[in-house]
Protein backbone atom coordinates (compact mmCIF):
# COMPACT_ATOMS: atom_id res chain seq x y z
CA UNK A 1 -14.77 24.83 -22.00
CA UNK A 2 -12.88 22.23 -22.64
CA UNK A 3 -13.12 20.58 -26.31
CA UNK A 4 -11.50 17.07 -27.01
CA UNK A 5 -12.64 13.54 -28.62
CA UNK A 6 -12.25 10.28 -27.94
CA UNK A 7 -11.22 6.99 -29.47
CA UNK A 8 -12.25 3.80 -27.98
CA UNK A 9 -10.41 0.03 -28.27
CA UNK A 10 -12.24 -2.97 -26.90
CA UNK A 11 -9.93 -4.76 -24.38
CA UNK A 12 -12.83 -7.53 -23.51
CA UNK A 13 -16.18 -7.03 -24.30
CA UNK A 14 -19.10 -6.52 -22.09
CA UNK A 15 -21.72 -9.52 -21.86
CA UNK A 16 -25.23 -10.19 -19.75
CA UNK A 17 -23.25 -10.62 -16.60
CA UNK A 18 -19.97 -8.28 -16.47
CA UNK A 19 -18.65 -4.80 -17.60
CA UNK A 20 -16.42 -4.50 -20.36
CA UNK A 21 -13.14 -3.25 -20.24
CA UNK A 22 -11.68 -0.88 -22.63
CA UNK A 23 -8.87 1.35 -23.80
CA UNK A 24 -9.97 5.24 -24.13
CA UNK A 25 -7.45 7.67 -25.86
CA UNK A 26 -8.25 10.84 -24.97
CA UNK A 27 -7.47 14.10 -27.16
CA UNK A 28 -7.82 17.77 -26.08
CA UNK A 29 -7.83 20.77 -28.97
CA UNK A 30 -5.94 23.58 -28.62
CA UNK A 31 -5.05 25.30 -26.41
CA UNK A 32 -5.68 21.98 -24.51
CA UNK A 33 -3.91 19.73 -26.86
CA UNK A 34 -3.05 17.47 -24.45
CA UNK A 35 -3.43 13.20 -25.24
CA UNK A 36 -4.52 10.96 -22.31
CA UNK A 37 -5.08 7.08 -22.03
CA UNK A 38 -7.29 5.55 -19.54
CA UNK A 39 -8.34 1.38 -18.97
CA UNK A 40 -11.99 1.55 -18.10
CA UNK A 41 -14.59 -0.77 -17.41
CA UNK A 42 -18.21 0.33 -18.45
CA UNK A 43 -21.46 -1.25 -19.87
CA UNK A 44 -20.60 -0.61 -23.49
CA UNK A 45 -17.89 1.92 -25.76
CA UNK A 46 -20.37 4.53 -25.49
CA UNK A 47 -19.83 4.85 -21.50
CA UNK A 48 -16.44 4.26 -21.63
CA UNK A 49 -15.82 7.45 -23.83
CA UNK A 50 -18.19 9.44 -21.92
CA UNK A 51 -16.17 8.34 -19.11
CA UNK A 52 -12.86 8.98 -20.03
CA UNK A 53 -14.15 12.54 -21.84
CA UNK A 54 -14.96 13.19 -17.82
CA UNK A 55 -11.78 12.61 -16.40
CA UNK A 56 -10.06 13.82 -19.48
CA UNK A 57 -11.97 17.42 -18.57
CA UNK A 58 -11.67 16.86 -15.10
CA UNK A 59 -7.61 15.92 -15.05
CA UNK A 60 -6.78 18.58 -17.72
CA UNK A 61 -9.01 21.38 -16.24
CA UNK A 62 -7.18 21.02 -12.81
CA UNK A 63 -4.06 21.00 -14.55
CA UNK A 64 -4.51 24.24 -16.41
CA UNK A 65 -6.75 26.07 -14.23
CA UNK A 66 -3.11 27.48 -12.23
CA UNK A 67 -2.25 29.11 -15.83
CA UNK A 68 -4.96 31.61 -15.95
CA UNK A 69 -3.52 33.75 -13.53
């Protein structure tokens, strides 16, 4: 399991008729203390840290999976 939190900035906000873009800073805990930042577009800040939380989990368990052995 990977545990980690994320902090969201609103590059342009979503309206009726697009996505908004935003600015997701990624932190792992130990031993994954690792720091990512990703530009996504989603529906609202909610979405956009649940997706960056994804790829954070998804990049950084890839990237650590070769150290178990």
């Amino acid at each position: 399991m990977i545990y980690c939190r994320a902090h969201v900035e609103t590059i342009r906000p979503s309206t009726p008729h697009r996505q908004g873009e935003f600015e997701v800073v990624v932190m792992g805990d130990e031993p994954h203390d690792f720091v990512r930042t990703y530009r996504i577009t989603a529906k609202d800040d909610n979405m956009a840290a649940r997706a960056g939380i994804d790829r954070f989990v998804d990049e950084i368990g890839k990237l650590t999976s070769g150290a178990k052995n």
